[in-house]
Protein backbone atom coordinates (compact mmCIF):
# COMPACT_ATOMS: atom_id res chain seq x y z
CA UNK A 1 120.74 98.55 17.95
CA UNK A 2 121.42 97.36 21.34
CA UNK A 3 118.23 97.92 24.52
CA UNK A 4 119.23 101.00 24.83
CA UNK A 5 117.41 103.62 26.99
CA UNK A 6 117.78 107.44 25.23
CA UNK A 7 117.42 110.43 27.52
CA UNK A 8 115.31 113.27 26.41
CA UNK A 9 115.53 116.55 27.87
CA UNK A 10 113.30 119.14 27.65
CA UNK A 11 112.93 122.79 26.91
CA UNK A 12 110.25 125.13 27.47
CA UNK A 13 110.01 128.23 25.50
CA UNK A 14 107.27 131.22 25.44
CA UNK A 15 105.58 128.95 28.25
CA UNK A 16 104.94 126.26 25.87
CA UNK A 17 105.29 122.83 26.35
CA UNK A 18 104.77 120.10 23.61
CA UNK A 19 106.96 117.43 21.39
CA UNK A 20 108.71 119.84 19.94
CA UNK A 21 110.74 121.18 23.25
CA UNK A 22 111.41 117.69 23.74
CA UNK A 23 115.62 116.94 22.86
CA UNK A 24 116.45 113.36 22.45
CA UNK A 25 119.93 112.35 23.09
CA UNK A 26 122.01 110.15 21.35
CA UNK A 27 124.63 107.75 21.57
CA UNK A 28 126.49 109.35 24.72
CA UNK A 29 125.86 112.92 24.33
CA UNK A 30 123.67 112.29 27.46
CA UNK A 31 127.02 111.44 29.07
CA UNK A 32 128.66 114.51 27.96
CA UNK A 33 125.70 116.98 28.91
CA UNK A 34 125.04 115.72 32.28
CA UNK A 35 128.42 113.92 33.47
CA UNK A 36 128.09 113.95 37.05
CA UNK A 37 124.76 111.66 36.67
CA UNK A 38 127.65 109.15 35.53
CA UNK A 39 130.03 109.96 37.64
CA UNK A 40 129.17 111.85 40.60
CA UNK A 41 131.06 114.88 39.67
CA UNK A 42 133.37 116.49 37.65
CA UNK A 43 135.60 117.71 40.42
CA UNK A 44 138.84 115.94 41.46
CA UNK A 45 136.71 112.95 42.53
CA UNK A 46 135.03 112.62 39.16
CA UNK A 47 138.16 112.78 37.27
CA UNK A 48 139.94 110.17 39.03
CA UNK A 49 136.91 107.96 38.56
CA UNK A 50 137.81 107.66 35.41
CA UNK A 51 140.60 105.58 36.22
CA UNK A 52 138.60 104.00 38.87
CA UNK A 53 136.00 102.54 36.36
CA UNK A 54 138.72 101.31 33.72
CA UNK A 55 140.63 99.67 36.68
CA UNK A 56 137.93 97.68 37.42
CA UNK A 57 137.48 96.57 34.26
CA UNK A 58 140.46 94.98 33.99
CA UNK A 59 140.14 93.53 38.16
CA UNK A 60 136.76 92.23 36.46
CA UNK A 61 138.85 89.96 34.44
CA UNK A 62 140.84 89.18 37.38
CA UNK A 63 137.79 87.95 38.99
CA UNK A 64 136.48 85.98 36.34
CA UNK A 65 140.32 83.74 36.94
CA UNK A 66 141.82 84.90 33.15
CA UNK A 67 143.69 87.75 34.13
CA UNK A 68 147.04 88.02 36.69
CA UNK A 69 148.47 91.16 35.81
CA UNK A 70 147.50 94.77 35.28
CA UNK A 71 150.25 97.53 34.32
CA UNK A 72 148.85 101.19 34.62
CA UNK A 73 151.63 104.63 33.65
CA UNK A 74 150.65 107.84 33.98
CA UNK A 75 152.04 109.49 30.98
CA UNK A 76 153.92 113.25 30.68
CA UNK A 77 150.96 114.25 28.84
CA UNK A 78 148.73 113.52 31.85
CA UNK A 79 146.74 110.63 29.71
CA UNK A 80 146.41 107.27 31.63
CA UNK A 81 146.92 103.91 30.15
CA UNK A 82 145.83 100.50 31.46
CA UNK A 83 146.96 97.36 30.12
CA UNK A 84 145.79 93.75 31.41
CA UNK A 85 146.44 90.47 30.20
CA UNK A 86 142.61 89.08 30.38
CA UNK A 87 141.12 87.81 27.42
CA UNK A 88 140.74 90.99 25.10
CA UNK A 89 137.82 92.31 24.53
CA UNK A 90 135.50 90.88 22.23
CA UNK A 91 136.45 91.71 18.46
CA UNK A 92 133.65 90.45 16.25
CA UNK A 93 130.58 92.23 15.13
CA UNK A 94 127.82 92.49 17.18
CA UNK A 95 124.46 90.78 15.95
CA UNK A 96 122.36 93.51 17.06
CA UNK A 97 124.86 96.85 16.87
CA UNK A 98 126.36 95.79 13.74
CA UNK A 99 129.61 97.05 14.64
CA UNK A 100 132.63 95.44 16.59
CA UNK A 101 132.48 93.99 19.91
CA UNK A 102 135.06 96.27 21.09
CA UNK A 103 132.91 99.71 19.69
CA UNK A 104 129.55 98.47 21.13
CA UNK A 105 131.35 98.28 24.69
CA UNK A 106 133.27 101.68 24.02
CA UNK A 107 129.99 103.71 22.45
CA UNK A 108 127.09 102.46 23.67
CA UNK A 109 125.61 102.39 27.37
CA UNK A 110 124.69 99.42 29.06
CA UNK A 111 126.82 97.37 26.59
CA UNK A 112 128.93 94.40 28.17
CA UNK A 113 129.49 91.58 29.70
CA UNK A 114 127.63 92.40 33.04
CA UNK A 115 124.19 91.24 32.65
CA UNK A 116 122.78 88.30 33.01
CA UNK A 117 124.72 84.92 32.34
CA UNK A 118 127.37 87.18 30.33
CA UNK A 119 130.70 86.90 30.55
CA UNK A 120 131.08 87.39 34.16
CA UNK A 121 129.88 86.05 37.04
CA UNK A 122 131.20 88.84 39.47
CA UNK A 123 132.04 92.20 38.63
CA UNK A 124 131.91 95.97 40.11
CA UNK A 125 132.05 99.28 37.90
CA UNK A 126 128.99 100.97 36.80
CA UNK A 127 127.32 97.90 34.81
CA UNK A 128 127.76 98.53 31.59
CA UNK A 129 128.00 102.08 32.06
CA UNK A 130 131.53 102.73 33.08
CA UNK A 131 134.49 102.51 30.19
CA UNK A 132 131.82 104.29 27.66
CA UNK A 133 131.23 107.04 30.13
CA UNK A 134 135.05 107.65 30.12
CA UNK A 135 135.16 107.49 26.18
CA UNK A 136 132.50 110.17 26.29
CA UNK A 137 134.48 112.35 28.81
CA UNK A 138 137.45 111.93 27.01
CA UNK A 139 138.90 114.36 24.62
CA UNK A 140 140.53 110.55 22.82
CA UNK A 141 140.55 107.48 23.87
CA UNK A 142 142.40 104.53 22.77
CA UNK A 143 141.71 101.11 23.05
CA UNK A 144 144.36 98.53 21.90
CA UNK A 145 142.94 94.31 21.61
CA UNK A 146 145.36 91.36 21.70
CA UNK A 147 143.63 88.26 21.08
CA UNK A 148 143.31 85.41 18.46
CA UNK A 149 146.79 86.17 17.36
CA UNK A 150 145.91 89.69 16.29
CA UNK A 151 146.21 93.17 17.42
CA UNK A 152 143.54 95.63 16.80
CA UNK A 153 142.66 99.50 17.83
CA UNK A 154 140.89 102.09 17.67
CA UNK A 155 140.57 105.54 18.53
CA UNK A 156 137.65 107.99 19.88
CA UNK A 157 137.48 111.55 20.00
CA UNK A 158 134.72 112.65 22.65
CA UNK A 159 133.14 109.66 22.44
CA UNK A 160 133.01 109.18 18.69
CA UNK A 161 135.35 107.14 16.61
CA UNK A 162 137.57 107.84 13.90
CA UNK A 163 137.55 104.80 12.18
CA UNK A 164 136.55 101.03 12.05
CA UNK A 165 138.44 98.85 14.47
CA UNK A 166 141.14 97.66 12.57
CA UNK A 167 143.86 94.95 12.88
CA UNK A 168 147.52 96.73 13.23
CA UNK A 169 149.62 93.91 14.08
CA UNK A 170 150.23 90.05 14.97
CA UNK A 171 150.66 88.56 17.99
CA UNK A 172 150.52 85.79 20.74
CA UNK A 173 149.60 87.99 24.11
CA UNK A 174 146.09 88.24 25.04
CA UNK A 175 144.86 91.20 26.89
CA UNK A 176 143.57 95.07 26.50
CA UNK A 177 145.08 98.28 27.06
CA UNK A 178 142.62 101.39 26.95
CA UNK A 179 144.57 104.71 27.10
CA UNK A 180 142.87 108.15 27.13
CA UNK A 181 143.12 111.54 27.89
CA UNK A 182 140.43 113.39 30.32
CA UNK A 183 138.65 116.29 28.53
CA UNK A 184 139.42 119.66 29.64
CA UNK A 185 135.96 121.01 28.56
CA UNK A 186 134.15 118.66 31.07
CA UNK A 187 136.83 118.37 33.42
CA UNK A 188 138.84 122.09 33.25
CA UNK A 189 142.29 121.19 34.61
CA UNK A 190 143.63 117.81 34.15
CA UNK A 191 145.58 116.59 37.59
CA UNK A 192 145.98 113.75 38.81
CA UNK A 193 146.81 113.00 42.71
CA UNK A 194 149.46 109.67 42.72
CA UNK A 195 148.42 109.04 46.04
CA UNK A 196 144.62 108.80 45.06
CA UNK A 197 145.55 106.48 42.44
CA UNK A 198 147.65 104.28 44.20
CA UNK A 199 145.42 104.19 47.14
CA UNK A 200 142.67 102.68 44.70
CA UNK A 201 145.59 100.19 43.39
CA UNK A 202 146.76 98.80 46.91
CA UNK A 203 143.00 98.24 47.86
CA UNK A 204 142.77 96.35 44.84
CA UNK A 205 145.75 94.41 45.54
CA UNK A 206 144.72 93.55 48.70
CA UNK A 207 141.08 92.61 48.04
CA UNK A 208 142.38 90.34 44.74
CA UNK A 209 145.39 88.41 46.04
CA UNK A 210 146.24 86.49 42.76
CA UNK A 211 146.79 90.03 41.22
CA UNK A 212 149.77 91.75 40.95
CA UNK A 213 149.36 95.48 39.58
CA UNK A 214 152.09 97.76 38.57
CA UNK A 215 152.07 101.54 38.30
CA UNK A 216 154.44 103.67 36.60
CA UNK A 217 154.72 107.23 36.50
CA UNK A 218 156.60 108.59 33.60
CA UNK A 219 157.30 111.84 34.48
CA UNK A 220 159.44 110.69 36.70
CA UNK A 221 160.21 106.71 36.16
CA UNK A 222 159.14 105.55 39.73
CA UNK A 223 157.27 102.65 39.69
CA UNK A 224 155.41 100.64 42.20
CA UNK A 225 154.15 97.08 42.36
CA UNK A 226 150.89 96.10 44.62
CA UNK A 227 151.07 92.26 45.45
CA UNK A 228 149.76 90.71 48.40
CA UNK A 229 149.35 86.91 48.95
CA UNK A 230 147.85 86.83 52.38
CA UNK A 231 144.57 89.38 50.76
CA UNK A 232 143.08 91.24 53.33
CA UNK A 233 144.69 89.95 56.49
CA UNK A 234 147.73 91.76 54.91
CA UNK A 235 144.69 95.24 54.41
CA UNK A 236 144.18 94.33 58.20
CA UNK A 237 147.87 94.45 59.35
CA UNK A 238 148.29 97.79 57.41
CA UNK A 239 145.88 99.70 59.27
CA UNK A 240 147.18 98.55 62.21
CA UNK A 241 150.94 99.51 60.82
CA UNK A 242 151.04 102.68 63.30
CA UNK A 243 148.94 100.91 66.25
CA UNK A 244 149.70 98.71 68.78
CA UNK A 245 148.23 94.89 67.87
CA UNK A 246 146.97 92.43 70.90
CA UNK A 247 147.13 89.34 68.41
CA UNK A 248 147.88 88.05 65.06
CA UNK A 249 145.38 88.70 61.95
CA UNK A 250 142.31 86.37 62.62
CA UNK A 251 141.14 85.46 58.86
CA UNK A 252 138.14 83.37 57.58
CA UNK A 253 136.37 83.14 54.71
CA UNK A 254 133.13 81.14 52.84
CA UNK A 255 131.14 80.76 49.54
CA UNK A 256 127.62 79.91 49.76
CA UNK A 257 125.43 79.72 47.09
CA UNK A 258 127.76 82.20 44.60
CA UNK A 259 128.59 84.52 47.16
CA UNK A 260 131.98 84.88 48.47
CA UNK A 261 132.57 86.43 51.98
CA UNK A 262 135.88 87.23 53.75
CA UNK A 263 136.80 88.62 57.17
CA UNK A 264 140.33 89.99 58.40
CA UNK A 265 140.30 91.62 61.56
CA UNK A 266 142.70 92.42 64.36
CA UNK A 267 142.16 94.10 67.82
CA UNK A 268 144.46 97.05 68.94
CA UNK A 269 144.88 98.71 72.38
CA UNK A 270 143.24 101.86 70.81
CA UNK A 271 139.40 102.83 71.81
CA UNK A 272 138.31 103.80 68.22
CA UNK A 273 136.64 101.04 65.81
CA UNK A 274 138.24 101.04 61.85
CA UNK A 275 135.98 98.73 59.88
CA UNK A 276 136.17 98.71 56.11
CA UNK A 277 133.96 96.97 53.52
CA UNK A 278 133.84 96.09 50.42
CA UNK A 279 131.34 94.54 47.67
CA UNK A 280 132.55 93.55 44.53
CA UNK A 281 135.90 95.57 45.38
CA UNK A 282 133.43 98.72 45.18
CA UNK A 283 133.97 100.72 48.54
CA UNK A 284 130.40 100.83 50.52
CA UNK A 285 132.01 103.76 52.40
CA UNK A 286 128.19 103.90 54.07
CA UNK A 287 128.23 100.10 54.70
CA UNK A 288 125.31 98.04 54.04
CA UNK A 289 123.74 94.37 54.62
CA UNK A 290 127.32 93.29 54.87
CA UNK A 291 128.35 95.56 57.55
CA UNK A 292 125.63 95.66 59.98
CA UNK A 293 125.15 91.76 59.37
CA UNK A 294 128.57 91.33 61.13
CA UNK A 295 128.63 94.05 63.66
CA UNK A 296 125.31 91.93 64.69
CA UNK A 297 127.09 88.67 64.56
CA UNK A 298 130.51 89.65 66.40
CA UNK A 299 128.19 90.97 69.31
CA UNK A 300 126.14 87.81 69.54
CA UNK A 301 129.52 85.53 69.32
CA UNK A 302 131.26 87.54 71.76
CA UNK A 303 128.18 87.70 74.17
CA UNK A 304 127.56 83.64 73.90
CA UNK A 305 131.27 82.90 74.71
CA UNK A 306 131.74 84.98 77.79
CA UNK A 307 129.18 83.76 79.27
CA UNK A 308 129.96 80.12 78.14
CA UNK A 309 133.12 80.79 80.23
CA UNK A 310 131.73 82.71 82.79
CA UNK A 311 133.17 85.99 82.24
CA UNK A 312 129.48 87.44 82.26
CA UNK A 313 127.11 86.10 84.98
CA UNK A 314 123.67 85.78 85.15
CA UNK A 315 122.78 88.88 86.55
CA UNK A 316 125.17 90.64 83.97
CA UNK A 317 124.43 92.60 80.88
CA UNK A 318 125.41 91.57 77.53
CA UNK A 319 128.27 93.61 76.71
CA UNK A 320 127.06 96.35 73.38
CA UNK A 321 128.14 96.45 70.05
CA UNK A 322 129.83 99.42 71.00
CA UNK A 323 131.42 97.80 73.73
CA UNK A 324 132.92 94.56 71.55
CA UNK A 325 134.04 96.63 68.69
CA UNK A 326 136.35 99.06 71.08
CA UNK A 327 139.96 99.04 68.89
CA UNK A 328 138.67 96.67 66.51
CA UNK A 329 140.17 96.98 63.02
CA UNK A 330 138.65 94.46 60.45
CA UNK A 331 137.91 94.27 56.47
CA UNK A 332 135.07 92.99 54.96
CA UNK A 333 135.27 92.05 51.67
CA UNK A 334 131.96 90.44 49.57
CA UNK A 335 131.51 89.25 45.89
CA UNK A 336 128.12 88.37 44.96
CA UNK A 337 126.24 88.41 41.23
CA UNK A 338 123.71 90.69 41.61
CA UNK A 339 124.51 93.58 44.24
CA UNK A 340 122.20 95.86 45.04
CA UNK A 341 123.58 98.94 45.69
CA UNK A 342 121.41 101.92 47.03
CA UNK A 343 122.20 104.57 44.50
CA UNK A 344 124.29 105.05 41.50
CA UNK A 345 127.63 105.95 43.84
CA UNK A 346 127.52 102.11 45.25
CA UNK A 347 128.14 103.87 48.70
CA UNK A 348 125.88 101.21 50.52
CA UNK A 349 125.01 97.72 49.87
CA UNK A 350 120.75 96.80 50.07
């Protein structure tokens, strides 16, 4: 089997304690007993991060320059399904699980291309951790493979499959589609908010610019399509939509040795600061390296040019970070192999 690290939980009964109140978990029963380890909660938020983490799957494959289109519906019965046209997931058997590469990903944790000098050089999600934590959460799951000029699936039910990956069909596309349904036993009502979900898909658009990502909802037949060639200047100009802009998107971007930076921003004639960033399209809603490394560099840059100018003196203070980022609006936006994220969440970048 894969390096796999069980969980054991234990129980103490009559006020002993030895081996035998010791549980060990298999598989992803760990998943299903303590979900909000996995996913934060299972509230609203932890539902829809469901969809978050297969999402980014499929933006992973954007990243690593063989995908260019995602589809996602909402279906009547509330189950989602997301379809890319990357390269499929792996379909042969795994030396070490023994089974498919498709059913290693989709059963065991810490099972993907993520590590290492795997199949991707960039990539957010939970590491390994993400699409098998929605199998496990899911009362079925199904994941459909194009590649090779085959078409294979399989189904899960809580985590657990019903059968062998098997080949259902011929064909040229390439690509996956995963579609499941949210388990009512972890998760109690299944509802999903459109505007959470399409919130998630216009950052995405705007962070990937050579995607274009398409969401359908059945119940009604509306359907939306997230494309944005100019990236995150466009993110920039959309938070200033309802504001008052004193100049046109200032843009600039640089790789250095495998990371990738990028910098929109725009002033307004507002007072309050809106700065948004971004590692590996993950949301560091609590910032980071990235974030306090350029509110340090915009005040130093600022500070050096007025006075090369002359619009400070001698005698003057610098002005204060506070002072240069008055109706700034700007995204930052960082791929880089190994983040290091302060907690499970990703909510800050080390």
């Amino acid at each position: 089997m894969a390096n796999e690290q069980t969980p054991v939980v234990t129980t103490e009964t009559n006020g002993q304690y030895n081996a035998e109140q010791l549980t060990v978990l298999k598989g992803l029963e760990a998943v299903r007993m303590r979900p909000a380890m996995y996913i934060g909660t299972t509230g609203t938020k932890g539902l829809h991060h469901l969809f978050v983490e297969v999402v980014d799957n499929s933006i992973d494959e954007v990243l690593a320059g063989f995908a260019t289109e995602i589809e996602i519906t909402l279906h009547k019965d509330n189950s989602i399904s997301v379809r890319d046209n990357g390269r499929g997931i792996p379909v042969d058997i795994h030396q070490d699980t023994g089974v498919s590469g498709v059913e290693t990903i989709m059963t065991i944790l810490h099972a993907g291309g993520k590590f290492g000098d795997g199949g991707y050089k960039v990539s957010g999600g939970l590491h390994g951790v993400g699409v098998s934590a929605v199998n496990a959460l899911s009362e079925w799951l199904e994941v459909e493979v194009c590649r090779d000029g085959k078409i294979y699936r399989q189904r899960y039910e809580r985590g657990v499959p019903t059968g062998p990956l098997t080949v259902v069909g011929k064909g040229k596309c390439t690509g996956t589609l995963v579609r499941w349904y949210a388990d009512s036993q972890i998760f109690g009502n299944i509802e999903y908010h459109t505007d959470i979900l399409t919130q998630r898909l216009r950052e995405l658009a705007y962070l990937n610019k050579k995607v274009k990502i398409i969401f359908t909802v059945e119940s009604t037949g509306e359907s939306q399509t997230f494309h944005y060639e100019t990236g995150i200047a466009a993110f920039a100009e959309h938070l200033n939509r309802n504001k008052s802009p004193l100049h046109k998107v200032v843009y600039f971007s640089r790789e250095k040795d495998g990371t990738d930076v990028e910098i929109a921003l725009q002033y307004n004639d507002g007072y309050q600061e809106n700065i948004l960033t971004f590692a590996n399209n993950i949301n560091t809603t609590e910032g980071g390296v990235h974030l306090s490394g350029f509110k340090t560099a915009l005040t130093r840059v600022i500070n050096n040019y007025a006075r090369k100018v002359g619009l400070l003196k001698e005698k003057d203070n610098n002005f204060s970070g506070d002072d240069v980022r008055e109706g700034l609006t700007a995204v930052i936006s960082v791929k880089l192999f190994h983040p290091q994220f302060e907690g499970q969440t990703k909510t800050k970048l080390g």
